[in-house]
N, C-alpha and C. Protein backbone atom coordinates (compact mmCIF):
# COMPACT_ATOMS: atom_id res chain seq x y z
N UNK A 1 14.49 5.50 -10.89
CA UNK A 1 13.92 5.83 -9.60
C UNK A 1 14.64 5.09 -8.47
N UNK A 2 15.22 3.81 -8.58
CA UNK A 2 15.58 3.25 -7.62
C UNK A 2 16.99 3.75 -6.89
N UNK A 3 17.56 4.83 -8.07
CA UNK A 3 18.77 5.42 -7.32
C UNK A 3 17.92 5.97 -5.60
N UNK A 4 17.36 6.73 -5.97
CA UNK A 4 16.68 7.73 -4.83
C UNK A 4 15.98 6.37 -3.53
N UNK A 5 15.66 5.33 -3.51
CA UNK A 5 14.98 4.71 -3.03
C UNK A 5 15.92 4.27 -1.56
N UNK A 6 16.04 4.48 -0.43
CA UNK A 6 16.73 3.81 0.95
C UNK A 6 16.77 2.49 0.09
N UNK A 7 17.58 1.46 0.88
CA UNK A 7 17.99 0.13 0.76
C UNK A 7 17.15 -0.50 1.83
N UNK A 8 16.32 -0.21 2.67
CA UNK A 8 15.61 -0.90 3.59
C UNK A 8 14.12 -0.79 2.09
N UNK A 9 13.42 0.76 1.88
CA UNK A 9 12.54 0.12 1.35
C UNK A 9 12.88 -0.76 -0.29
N UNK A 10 13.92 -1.01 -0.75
CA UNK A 10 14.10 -1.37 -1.88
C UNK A 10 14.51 -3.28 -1.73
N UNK A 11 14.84 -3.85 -0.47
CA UNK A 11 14.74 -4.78 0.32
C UNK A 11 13.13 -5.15 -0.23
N UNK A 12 12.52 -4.49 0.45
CA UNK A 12 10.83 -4.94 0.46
C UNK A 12 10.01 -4.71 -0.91
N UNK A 13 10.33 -3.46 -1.27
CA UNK A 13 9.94 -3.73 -3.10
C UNK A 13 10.21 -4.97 -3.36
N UNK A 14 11.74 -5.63 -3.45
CA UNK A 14 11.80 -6.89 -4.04
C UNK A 14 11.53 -7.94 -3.15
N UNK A 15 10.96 -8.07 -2.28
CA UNK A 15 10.35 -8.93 -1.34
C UNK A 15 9.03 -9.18 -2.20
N UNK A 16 8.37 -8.06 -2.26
CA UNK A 16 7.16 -7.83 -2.41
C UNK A 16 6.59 -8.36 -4.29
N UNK A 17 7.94 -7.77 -4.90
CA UNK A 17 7.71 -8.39 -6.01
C UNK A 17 7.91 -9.99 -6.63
N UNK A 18 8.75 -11.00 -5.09
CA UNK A 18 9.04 -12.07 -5.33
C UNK A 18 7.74 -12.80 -4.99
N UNK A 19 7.06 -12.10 -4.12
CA UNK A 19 5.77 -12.86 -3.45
C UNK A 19 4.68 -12.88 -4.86
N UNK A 20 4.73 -11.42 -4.95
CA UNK A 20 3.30 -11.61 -5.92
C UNK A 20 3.70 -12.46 -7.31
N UNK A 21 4.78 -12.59 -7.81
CA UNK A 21 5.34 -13.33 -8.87
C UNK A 21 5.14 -14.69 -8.69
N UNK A 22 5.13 -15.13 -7.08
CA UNK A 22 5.40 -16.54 -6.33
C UNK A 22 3.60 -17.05 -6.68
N UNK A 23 2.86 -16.18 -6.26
CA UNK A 23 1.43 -16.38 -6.47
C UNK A 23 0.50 -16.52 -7.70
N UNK A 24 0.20 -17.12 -8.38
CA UNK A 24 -0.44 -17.37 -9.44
C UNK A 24 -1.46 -16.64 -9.93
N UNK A 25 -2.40 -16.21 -8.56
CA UNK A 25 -3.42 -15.85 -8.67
C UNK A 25 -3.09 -14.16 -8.64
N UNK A 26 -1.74 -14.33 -8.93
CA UNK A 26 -1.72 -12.42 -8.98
C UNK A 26 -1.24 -12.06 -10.08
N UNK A 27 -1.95 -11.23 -10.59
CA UNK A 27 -1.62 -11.09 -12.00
C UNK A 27 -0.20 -9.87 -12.21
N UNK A 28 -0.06 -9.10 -11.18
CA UNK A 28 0.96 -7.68 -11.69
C UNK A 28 0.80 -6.69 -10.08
N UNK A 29 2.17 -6.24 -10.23
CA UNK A 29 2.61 -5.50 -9.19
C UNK A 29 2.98 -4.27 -9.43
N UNK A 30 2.35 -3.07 -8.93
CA UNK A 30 2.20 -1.35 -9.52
C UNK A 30 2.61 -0.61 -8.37
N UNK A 31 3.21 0.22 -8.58
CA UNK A 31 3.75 1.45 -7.23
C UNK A 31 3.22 2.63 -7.59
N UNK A 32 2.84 3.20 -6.60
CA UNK A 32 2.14 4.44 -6.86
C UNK A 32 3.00 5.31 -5.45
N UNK A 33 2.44 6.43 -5.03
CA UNK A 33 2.89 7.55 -4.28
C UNK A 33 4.36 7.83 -4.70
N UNK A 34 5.11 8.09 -3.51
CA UNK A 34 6.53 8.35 -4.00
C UNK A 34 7.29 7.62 -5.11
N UNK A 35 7.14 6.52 -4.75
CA UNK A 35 7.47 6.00 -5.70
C UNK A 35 7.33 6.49 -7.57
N UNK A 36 6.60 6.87 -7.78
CA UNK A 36 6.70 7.39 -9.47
C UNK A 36 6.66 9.56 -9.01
N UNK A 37 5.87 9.48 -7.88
CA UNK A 37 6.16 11.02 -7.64
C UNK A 37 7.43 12.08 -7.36
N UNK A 38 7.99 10.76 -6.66
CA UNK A 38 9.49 11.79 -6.09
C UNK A 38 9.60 11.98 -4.79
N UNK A 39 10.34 12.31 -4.45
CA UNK A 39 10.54 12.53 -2.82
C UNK A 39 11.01 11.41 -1.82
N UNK A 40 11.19 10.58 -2.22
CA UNK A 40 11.46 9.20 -1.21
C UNK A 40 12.41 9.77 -0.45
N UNK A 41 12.16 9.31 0.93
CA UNK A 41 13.66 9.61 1.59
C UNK A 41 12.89 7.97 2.63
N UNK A 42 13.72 8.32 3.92
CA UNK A 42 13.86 6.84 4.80
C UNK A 42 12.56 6.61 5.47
N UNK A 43 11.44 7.78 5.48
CA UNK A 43 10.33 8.13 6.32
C UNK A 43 9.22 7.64 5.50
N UNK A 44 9.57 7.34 3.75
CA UNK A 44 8.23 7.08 2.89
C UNK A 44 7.74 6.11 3.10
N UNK A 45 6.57 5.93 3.09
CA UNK A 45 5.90 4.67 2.65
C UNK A 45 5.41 3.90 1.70
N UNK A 46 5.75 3.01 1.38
CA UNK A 46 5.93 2.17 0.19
C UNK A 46 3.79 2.11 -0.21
N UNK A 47 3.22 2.63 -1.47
CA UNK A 47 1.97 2.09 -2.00
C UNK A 47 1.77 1.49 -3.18
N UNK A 48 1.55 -0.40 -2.80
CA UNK A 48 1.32 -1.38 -3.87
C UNK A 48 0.24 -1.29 -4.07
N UNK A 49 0.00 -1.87 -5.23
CA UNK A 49 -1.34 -2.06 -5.86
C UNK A 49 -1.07 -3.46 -6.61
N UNK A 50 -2.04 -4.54 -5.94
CA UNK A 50 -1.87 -6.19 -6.15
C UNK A 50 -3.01 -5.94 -7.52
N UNK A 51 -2.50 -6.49 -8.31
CA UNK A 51 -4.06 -6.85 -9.03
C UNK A 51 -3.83 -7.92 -8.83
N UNK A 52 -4.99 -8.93 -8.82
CA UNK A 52 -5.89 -9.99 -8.80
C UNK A 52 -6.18 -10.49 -9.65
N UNK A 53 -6.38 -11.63 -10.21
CA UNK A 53 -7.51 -12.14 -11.31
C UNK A 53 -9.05 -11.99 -10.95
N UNK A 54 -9.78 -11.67 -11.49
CA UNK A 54 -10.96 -11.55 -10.99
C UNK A 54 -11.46 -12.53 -10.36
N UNK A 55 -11.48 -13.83 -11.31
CA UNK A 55 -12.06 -14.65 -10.58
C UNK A 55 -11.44 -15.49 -9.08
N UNK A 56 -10.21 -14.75 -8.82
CA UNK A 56 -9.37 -14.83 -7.51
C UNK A 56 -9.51 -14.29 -6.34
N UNK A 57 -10.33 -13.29 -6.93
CA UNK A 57 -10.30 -11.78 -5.90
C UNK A 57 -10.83 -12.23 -4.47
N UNK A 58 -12.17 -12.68 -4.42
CA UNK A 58 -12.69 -13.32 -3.03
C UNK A 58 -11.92 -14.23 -2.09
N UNK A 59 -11.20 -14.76 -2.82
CA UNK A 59 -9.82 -15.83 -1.49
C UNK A 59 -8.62 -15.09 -1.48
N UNK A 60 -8.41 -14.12 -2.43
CA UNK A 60 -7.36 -13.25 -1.81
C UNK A 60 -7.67 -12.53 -1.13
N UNK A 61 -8.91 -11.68 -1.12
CA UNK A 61 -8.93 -10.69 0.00
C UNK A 61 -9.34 -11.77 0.88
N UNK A 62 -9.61 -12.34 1.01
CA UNK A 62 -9.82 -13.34 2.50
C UNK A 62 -9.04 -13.53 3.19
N UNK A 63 -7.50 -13.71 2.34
CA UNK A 63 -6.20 -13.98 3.11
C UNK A 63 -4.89 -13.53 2.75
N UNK A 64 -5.74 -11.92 2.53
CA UNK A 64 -4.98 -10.73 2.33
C UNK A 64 -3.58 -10.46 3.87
N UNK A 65 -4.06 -10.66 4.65
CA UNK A 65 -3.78 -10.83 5.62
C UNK A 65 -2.21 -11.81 5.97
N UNK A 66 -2.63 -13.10 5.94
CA UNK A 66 -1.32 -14.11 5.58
C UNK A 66 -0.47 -13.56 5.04
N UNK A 67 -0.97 -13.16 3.46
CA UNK A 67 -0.10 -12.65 2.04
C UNK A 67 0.99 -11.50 3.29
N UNK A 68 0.24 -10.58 3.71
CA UNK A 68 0.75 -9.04 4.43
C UNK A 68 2.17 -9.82 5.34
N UNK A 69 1.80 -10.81 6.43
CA UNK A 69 2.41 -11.14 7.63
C UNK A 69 3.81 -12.27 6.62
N UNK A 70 3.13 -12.87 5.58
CA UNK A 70 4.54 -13.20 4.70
C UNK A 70 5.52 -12.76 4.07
N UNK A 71 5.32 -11.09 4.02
CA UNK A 71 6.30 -10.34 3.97
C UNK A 71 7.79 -9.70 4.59
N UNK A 72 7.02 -10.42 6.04
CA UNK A 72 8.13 -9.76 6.97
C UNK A 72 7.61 -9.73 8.33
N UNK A 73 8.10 -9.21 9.39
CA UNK A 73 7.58 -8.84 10.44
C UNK A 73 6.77 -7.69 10.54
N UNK A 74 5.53 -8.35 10.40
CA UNK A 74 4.25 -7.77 10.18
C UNK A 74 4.13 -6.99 11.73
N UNK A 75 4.20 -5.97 11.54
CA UNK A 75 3.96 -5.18 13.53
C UNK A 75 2.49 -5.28 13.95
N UNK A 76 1.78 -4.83 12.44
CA UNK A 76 0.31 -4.61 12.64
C UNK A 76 -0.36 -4.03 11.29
N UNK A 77 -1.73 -4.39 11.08
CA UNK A 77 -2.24 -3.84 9.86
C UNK A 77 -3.93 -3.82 10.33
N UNK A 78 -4.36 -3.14 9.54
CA UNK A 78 -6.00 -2.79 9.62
C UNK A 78 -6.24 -2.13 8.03
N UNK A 79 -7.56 -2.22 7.24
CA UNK A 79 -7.97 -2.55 6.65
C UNK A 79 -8.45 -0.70 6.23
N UNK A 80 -8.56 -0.34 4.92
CA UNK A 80 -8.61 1.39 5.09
C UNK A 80 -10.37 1.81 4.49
N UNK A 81 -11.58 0.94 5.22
CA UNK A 81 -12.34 1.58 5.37
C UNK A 81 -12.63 3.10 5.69
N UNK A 82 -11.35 3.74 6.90
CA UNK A 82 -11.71 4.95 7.45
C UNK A 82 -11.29 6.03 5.78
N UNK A 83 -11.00 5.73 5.27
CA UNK A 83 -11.15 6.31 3.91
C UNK A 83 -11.35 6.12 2.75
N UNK A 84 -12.64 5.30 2.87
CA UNK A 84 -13.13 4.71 1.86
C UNK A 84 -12.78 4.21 0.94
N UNK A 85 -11.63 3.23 1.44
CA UNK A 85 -11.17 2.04 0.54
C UNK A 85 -11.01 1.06 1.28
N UNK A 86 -11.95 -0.27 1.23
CA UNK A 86 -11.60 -1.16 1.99
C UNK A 86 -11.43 -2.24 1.06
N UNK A 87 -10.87 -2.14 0.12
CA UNK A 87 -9.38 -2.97 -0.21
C UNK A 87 -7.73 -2.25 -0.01
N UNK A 88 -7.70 -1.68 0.73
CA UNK A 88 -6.51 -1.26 1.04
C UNK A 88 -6.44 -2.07 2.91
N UNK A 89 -5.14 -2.36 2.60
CA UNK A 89 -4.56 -3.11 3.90
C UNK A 89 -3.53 -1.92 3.93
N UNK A 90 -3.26 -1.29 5.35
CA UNK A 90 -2.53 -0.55 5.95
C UNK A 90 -1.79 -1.40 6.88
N UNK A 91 -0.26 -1.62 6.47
CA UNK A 91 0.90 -2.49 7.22
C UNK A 91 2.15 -1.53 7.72
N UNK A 92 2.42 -2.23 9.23
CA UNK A 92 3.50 -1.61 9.66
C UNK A 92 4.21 -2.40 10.12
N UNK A 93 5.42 -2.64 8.91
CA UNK A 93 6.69 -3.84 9.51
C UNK A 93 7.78 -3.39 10.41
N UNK A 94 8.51 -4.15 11.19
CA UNK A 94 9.63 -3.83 11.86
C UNK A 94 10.88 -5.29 11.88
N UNK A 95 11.39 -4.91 12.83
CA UNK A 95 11.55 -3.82 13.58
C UNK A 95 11.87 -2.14 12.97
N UNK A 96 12.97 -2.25 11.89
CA UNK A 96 13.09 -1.16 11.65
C UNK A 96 11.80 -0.87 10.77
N UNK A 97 10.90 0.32 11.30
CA UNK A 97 10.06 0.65 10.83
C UNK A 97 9.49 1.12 9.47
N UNK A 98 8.75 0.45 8.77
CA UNK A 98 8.37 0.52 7.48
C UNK A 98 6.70 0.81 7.10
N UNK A 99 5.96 1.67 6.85
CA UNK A 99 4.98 1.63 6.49
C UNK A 99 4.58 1.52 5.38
N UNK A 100 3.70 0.74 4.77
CA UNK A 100 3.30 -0.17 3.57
C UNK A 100 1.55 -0.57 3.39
N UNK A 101 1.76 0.32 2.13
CA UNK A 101 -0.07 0.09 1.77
C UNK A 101 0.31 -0.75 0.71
N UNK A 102 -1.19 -1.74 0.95
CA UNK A 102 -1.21 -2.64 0.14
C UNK A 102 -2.61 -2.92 -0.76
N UNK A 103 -2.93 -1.92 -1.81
CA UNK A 103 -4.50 -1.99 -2.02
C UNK A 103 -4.42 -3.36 -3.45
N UNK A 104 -5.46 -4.22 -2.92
CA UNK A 104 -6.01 -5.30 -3.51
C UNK A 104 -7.13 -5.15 -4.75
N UNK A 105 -6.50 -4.83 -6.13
CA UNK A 105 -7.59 -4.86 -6.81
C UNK A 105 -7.84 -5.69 -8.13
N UNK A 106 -9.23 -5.99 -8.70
CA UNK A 106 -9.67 -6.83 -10.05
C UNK A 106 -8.54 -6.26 -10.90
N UNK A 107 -8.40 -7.34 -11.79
CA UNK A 107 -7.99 -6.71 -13.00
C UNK A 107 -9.09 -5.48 -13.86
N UNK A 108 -10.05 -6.05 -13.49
CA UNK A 108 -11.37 -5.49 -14.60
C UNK A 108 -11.36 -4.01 -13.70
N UNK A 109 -10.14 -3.29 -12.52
CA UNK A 109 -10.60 -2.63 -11.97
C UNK A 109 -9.63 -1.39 -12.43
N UNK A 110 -8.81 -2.02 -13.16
CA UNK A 110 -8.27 -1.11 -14.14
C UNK A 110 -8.00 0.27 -14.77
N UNK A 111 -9.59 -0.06 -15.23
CA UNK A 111 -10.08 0.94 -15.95
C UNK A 111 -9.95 2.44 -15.24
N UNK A 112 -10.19 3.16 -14.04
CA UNK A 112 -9.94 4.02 -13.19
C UNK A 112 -8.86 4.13 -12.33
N UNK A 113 -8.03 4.89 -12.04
CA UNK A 113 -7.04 5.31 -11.09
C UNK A 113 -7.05 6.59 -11.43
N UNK A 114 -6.38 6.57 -9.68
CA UNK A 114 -6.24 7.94 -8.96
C UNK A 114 -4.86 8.26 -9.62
N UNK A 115 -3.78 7.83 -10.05
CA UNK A 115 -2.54 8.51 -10.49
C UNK A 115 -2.17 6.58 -11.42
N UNK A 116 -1.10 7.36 -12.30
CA UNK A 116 -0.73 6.65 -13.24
C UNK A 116 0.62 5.71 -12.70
N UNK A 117 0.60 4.41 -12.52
CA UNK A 117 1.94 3.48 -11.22
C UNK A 117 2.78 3.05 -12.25
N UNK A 118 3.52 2.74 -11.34
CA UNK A 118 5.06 1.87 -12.38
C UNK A 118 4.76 0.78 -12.48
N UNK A 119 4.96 -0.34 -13.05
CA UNK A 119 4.74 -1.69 -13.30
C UNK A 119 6.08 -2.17 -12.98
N UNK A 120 5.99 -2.79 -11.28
CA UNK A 120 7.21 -3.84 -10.51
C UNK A 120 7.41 -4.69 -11.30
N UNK A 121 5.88 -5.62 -12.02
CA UNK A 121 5.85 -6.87 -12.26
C UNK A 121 4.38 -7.40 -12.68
N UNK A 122 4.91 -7.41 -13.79
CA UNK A 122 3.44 -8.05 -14.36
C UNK A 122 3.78 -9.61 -15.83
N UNK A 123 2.52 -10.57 -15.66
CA UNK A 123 2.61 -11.87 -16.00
C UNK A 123 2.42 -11.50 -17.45
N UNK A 124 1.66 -10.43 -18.02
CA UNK A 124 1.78 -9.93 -19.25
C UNK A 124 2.02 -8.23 -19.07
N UNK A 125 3.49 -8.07 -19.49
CA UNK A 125 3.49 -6.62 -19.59
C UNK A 125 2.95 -6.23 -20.20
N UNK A 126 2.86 -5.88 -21.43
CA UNK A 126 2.49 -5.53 -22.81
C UNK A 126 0.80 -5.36 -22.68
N UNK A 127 0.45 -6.61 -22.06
CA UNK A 127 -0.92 -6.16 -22.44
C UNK A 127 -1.27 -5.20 -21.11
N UNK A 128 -0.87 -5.76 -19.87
CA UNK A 128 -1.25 -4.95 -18.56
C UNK A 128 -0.58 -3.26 -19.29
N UNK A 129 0.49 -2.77 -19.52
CA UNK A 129 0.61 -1.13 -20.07
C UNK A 129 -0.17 -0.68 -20.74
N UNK A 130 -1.17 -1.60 -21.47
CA UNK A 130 -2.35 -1.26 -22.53
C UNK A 130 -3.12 -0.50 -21.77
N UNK A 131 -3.57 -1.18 -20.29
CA UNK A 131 -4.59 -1.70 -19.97
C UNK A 131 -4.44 -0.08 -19.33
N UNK A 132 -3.66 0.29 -18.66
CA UNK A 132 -2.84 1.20 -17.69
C UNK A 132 -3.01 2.27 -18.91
N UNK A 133 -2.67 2.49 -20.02
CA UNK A 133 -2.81 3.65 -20.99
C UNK A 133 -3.49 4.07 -20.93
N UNK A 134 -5.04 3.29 -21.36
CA UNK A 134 -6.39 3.46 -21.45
C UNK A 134 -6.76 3.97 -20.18
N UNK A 135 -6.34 3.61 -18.96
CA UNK A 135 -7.55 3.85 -17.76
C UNK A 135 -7.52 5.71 -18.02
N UNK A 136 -8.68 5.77 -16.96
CA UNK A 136 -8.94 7.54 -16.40
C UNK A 136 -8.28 7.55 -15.57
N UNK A 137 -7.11 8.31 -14.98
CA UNK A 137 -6.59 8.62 -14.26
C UNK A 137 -7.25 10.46 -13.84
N UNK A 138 -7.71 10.11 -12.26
CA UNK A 138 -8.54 11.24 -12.04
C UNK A 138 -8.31 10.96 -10.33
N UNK A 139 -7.72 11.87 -9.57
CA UNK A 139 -7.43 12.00 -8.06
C UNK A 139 -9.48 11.96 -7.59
N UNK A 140 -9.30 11.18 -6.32
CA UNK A 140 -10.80 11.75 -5.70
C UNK A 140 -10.96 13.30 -5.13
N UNK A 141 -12.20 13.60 -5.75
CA UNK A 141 -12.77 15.32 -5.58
C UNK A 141 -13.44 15.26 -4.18
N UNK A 142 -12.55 14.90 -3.17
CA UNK A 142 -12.46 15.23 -1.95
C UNK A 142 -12.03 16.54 -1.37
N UNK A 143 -13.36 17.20 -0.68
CA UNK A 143 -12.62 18.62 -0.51
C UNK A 143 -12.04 18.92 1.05
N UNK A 144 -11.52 20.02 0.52
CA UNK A 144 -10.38 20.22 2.14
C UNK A 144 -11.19 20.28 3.22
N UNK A 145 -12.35 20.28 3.53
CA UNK A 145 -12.86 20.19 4.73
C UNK A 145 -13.27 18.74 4.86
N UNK A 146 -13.11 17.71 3.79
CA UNK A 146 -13.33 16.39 3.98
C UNK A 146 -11.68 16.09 4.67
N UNK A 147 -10.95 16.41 4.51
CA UNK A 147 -9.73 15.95 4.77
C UNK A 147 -9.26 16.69 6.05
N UNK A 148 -9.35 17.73 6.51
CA UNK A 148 -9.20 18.67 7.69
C UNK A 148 -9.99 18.00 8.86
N UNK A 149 -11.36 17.33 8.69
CA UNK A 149 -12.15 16.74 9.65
C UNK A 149 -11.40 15.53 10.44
N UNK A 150 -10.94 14.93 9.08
CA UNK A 150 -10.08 13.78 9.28
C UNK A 150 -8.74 13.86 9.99
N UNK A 151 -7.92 14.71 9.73
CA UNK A 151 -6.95 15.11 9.80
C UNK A 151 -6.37 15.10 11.27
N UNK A 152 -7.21 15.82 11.92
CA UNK A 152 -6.89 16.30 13.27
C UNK A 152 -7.25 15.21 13.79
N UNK A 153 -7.97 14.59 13.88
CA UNK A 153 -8.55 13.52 14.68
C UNK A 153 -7.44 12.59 14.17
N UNK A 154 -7.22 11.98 13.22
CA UNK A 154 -5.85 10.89 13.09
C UNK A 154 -4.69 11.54 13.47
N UNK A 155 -4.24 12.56 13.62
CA UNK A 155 -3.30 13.33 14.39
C UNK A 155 -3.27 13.07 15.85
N UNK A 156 -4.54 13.06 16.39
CA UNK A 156 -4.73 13.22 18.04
C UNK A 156 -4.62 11.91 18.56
N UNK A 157 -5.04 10.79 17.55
CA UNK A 157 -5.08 9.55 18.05
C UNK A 157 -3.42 8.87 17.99
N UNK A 158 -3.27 9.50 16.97
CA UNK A 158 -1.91 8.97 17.09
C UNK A 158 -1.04 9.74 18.19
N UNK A 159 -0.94 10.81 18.61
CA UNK A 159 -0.40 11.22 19.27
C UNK A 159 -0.78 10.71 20.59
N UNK A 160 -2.24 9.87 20.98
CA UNK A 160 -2.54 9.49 22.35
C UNK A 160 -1.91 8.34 21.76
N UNK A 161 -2.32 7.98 21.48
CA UNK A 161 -1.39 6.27 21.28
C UNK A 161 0.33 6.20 21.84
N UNK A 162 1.17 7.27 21.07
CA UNK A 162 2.46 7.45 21.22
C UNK A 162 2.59 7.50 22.70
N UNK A 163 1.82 8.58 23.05
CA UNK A 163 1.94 9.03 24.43
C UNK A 163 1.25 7.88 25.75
N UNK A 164 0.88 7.09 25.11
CA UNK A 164 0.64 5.84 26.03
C UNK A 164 1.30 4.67 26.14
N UNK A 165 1.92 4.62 24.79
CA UNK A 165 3.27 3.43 24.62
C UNK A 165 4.44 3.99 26.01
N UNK A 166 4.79 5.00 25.64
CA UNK A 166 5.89 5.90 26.48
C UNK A 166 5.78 5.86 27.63
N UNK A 167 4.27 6.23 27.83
CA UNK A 167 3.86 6.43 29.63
C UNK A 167 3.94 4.46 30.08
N UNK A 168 3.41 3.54 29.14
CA UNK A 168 3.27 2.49 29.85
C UNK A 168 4.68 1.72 29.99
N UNK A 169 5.87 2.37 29.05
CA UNK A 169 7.21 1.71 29.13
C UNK A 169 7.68 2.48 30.12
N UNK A 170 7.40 3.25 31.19
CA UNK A 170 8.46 4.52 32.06
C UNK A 170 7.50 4.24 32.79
N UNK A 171 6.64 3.88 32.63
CA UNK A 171 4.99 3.63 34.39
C UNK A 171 4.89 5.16 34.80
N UNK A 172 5.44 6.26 34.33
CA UNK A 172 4.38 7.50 34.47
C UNK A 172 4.21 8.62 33.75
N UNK A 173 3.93 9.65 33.73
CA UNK A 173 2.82 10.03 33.09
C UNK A 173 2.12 11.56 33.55
């Protein structure tokens, strides 16, 4: 896979895999979206999946945050309640622009996923691929009018946002 991967996000893969290796309290490092799907080009966005030790989990997500901004030049991140995961940290590094999910989960949390990830890095392979065999892998039965509602509205905001960066760097409008 890493033939296909830009050299900016393959920079931060191994950024990303030196950190969580650096940390004790992290047990293994998993890629999911393009990454095992296909398609990468310079526009993808990189989606980790930290596991945790369980009994770690509460001071890492506490300073999930730090972990994010020690990666790099952190532009900005917020937390992905608006789709019902709030262990996912949504990061946008720069300057050259990189977008990067970072969902925080138990080991014991395993057992379920939405698609089947690559293993960056883990403190026991062997047993973590076990662990990864066994789970249910099952996408959420979210239907297209759950996602269409959403859709347009994160479309519009982003597009006012763009269009206010622009207007406030040129003063008009």
């Amino acid at each position: 896979m890493s033939s296909t991967i830009p050299a900016l996000h393959l920079k931060f893969i191994q950024k990303v895999r030196d950190e969580v290796a650096r940390d004790t309290r992290l047990v293994a490092l998993l890629a999911g979206g393009s990454y095992v799907h296909g398609g990468f080009d310079d526009h993808s966005d990189l989606d980790f999946v930290i596991v945790v030790q369980d009994e770690s989990y509460a001071e890492v997500m506490a300073s999930r945050l730090e972990f994010a901004g020690g990666l790099g030049d952190l532009l900005a991140a917020f937390t992905g309640e608006h789709v019902g995961e709030p262990r996912l940290l949504i990061c946008l590094y720069g300057p050259t622009l990189i977008h990067v999910d970072l969902k925080f989960v138990k080991s014991s949390d395993l057992s379920r996923l939405v698609e089947r990830p690559a293993v960056l890095f883990a403190r026991d392979r062997s047993q973590l691929e076990s662990v990864l065999e066994a789970a249910a892998v099952e996408w959420p039965n979210a239907s297209p009018q759950w996602f269409e509602q959403r859709a347009w509205i994160w479309l519009h905001y982003g597009a006012a946002k763009l269009r206010a960066a622009n207007c406030s760097r040129r003063l008009e409008c």
